[in-house]
C-alpha atoms as a PDB file:
ATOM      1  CA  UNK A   1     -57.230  42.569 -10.858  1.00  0.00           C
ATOM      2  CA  UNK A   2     -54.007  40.950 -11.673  1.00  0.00           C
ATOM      3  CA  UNK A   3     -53.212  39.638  -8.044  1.00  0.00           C
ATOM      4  CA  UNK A   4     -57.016  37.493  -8.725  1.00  0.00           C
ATOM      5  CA  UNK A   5     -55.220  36.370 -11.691  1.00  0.00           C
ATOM      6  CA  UNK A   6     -52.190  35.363  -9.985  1.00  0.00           C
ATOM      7  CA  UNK A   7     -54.548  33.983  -7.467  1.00  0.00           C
ATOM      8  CA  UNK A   8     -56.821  31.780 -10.065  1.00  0.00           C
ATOM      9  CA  UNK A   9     -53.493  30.753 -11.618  1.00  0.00           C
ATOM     10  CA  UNK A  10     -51.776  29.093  -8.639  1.00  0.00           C
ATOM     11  CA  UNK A  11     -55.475  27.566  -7.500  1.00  0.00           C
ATOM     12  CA  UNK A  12     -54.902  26.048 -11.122  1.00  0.00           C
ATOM     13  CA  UNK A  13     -52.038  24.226 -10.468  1.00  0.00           C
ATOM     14  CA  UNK A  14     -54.073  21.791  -8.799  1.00  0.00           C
ATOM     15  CA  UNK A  15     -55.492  18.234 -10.642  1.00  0.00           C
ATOM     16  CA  UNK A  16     -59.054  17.351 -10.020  1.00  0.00           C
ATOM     17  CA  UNK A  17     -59.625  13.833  -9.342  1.00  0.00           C
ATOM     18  CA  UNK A  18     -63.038  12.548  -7.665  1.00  0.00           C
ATOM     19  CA  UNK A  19     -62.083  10.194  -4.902  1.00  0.00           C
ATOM     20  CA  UNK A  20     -65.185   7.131  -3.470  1.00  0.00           C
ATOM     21  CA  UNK A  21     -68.096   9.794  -3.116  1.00  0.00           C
ATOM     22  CA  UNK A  22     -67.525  11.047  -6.259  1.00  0.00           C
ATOM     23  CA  UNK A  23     -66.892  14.131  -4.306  1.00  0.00           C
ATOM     24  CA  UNK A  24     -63.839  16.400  -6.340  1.00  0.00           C
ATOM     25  CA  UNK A  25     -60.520  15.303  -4.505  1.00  0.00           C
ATOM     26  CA  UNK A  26     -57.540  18.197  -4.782  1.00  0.00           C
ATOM     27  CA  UNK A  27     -54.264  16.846  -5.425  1.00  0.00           C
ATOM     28  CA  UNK A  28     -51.581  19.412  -5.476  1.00  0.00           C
ATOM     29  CA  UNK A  29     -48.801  19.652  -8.808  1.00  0.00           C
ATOM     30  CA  UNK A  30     -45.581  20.246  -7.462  1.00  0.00           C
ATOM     31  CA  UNK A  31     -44.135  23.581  -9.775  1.00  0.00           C
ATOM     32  CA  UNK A  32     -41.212  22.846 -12.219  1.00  0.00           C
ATOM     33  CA  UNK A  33     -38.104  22.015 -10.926  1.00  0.00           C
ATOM     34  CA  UNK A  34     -35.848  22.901 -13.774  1.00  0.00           C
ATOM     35  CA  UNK A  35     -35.664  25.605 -16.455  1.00  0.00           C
ATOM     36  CA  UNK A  36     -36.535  23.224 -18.821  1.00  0.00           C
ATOM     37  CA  UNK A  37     -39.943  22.135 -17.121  1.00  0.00           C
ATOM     38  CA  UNK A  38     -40.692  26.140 -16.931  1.00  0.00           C
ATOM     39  CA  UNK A  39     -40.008  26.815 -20.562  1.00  0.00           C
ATOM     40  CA  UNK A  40     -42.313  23.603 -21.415  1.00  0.00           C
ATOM     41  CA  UNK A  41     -44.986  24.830 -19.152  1.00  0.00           C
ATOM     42  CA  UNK A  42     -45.096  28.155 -20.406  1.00  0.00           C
ATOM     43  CA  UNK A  43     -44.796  26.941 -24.035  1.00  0.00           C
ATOM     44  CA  UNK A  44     -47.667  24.971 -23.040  1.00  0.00           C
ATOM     45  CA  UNK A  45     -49.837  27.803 -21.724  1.00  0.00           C
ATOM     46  CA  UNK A  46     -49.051  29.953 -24.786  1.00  0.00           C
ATOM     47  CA  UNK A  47     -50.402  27.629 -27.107  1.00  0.00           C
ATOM     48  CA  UNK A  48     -53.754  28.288 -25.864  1.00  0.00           C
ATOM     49  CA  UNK A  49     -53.197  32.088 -25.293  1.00  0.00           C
ATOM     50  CA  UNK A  50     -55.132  33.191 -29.040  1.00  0.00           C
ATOM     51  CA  UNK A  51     -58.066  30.756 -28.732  1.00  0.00           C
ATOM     52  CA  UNK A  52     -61.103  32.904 -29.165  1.00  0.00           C
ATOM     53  CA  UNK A  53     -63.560  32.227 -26.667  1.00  0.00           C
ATOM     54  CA  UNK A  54     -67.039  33.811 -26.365  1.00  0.00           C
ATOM     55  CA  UNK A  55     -67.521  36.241 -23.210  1.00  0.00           C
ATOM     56  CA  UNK A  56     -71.053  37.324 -22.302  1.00  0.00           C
ATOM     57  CA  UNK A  57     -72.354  39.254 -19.798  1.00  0.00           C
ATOM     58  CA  UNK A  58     -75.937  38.165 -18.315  1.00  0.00           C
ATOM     59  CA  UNK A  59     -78.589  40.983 -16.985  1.00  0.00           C
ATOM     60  CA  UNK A  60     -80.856  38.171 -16.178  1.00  0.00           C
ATOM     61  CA  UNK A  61     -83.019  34.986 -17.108  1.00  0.00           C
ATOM     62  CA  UNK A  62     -86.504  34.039 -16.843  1.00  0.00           C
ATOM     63  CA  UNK A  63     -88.405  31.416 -18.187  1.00  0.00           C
ATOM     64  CA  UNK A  64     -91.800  31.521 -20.060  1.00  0.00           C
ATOM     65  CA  UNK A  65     -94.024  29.137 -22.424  1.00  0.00           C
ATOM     66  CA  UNK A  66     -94.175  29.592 -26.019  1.00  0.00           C
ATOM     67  CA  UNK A  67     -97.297  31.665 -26.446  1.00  0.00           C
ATOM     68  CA  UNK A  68     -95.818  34.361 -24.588  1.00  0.00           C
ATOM     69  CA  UNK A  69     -92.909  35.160 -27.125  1.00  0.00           C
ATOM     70  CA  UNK A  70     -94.956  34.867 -29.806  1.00  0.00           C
ATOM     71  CA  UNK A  71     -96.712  37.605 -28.161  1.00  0.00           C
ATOM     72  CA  UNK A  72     -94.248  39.969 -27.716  1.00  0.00           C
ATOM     73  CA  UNK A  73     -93.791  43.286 -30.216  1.00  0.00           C
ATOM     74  CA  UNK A  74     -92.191  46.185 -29.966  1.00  0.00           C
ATOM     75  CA  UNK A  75     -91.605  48.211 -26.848  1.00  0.00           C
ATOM     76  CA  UNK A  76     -92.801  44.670 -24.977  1.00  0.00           C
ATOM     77  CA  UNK A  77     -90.799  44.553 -21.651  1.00  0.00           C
ATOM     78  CA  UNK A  78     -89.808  41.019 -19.955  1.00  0.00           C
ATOM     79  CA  UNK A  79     -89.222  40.275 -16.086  1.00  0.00           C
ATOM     80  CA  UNK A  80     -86.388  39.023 -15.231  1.00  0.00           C
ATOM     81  CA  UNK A  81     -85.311  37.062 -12.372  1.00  0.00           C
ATOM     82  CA  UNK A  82     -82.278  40.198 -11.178  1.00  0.00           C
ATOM     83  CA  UNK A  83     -82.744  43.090  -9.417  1.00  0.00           C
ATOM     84  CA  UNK A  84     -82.091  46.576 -10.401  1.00  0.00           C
ATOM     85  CA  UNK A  85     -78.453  47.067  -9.370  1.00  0.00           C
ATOM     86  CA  UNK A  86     -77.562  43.539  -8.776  1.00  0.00           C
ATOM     87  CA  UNK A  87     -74.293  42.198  -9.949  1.00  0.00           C
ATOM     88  CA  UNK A  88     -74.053  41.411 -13.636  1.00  0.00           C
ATOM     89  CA  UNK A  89     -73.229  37.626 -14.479  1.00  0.00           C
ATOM     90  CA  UNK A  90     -70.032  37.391 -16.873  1.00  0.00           C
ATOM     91  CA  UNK A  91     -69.621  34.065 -18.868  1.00  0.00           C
ATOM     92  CA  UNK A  92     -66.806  32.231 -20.674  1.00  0.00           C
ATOM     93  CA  UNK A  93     -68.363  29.765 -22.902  1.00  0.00           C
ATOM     94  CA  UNK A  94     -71.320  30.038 -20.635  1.00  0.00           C
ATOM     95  CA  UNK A  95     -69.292  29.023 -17.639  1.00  0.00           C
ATOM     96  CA  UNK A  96     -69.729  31.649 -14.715  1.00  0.00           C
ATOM     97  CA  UNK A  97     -66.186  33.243 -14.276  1.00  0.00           C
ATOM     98  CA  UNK A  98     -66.795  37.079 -12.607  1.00  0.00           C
ATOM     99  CA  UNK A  99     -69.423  39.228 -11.369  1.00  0.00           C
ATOM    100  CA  UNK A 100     -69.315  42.620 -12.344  1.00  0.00           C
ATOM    101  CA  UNK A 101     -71.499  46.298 -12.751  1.00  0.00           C
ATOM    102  CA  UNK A 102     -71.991  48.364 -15.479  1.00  0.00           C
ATOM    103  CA  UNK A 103     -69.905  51.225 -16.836  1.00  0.00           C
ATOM    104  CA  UNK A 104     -70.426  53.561 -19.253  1.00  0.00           C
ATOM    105  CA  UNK A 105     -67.121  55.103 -20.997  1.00  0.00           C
ATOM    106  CA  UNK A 106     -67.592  57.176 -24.085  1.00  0.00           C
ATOM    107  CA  UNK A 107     -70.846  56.410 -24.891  1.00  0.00           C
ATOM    108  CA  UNK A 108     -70.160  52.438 -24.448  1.00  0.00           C
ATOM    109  CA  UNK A 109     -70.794  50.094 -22.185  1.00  0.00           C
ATOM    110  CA  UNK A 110     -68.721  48.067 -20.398  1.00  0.00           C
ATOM    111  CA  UNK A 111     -68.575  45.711 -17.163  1.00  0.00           C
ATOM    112  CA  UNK A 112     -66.178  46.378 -14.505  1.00  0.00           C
ATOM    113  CA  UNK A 113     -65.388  43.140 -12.679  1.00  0.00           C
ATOM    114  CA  UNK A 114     -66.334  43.040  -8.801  1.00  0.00           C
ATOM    115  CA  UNK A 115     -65.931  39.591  -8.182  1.00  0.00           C
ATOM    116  CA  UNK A 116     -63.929  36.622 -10.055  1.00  0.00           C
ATOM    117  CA  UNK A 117     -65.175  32.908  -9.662  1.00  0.00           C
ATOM    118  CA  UNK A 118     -62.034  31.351  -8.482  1.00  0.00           C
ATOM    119  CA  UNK A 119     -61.296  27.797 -10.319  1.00  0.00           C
ATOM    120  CA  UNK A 120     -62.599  25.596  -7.345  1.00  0.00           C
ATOM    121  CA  UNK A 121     -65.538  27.456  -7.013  1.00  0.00           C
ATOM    122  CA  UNK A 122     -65.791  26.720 -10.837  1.00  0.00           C
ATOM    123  CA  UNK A 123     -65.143  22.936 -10.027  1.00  0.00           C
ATOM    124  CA  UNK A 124     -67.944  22.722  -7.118  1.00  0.00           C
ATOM    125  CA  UNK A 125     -70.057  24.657  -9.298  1.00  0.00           C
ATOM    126  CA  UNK A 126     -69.641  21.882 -12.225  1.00  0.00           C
ATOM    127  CA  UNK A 127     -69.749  19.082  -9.529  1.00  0.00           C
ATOM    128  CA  UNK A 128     -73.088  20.257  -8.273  1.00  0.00           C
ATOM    129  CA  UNK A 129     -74.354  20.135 -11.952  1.00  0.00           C
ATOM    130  CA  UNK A 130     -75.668  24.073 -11.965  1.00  0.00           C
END
């Protein structure tokens, strides 16, 4: 898991721009030359280490009219658009970041990570508007 990490974090070193298209255009940051530039950048990155963010993990979705929640009572049972045993959607902010199964430890559950969006995918995925 922490190679991924690694991974995301070098793919993140790269600025965004949208070139005549409006397609996203990758322009590379060259790293920090000097130990100063490396103590700012990680200075930088720390500062946004202890912002809370909300995770989420997703079973499924489906979408249905009005009169049909109103409907529902106890022991009711939805469809949703994932199969049994399909990966699990894991969101940051409701972003798609990983992909993951469910694991039960003690009694609780918990999500073991499979697959990790890596930041362009993120980018094409926010380009493409879905």
């Amino acid at each position: 898991m922490a190679d991924d990490w690694a991974q995301a974090l070098e793919e993140q070193a790269t600025n965004v721009t949208v070139d005549e298209d409006g397609a996203p255009a990758f322009e590379t940051v060259t790293s920090p030359t000097s130990p100063q530039q490396a103590n700012a950048a990680l200075n930088d990155i720390q500062m946004v280490m202890d912002i809370p963010v909300q995770l989420s993990v997703e079973l499924g979705r489906t979408k249905v009219p009005i009169k049909y929640i109103l409907q529902l009572a106890q022991g009711s049972i939805v469809e949703l658009d994932a199969l049994a045993g399909e990966p699990m959607d894991v969101l940051i902010n409701g972003y798609l970041i990983a992909q993951g199964e469910v694991v039960v430890v003690n009694d609780k559950f918990g999500i073991r990570l499979t697959d990790i969006v890596t930041p362009s995918e993120r980018m094409r995925r926010i380009s493409k508007g879905s």
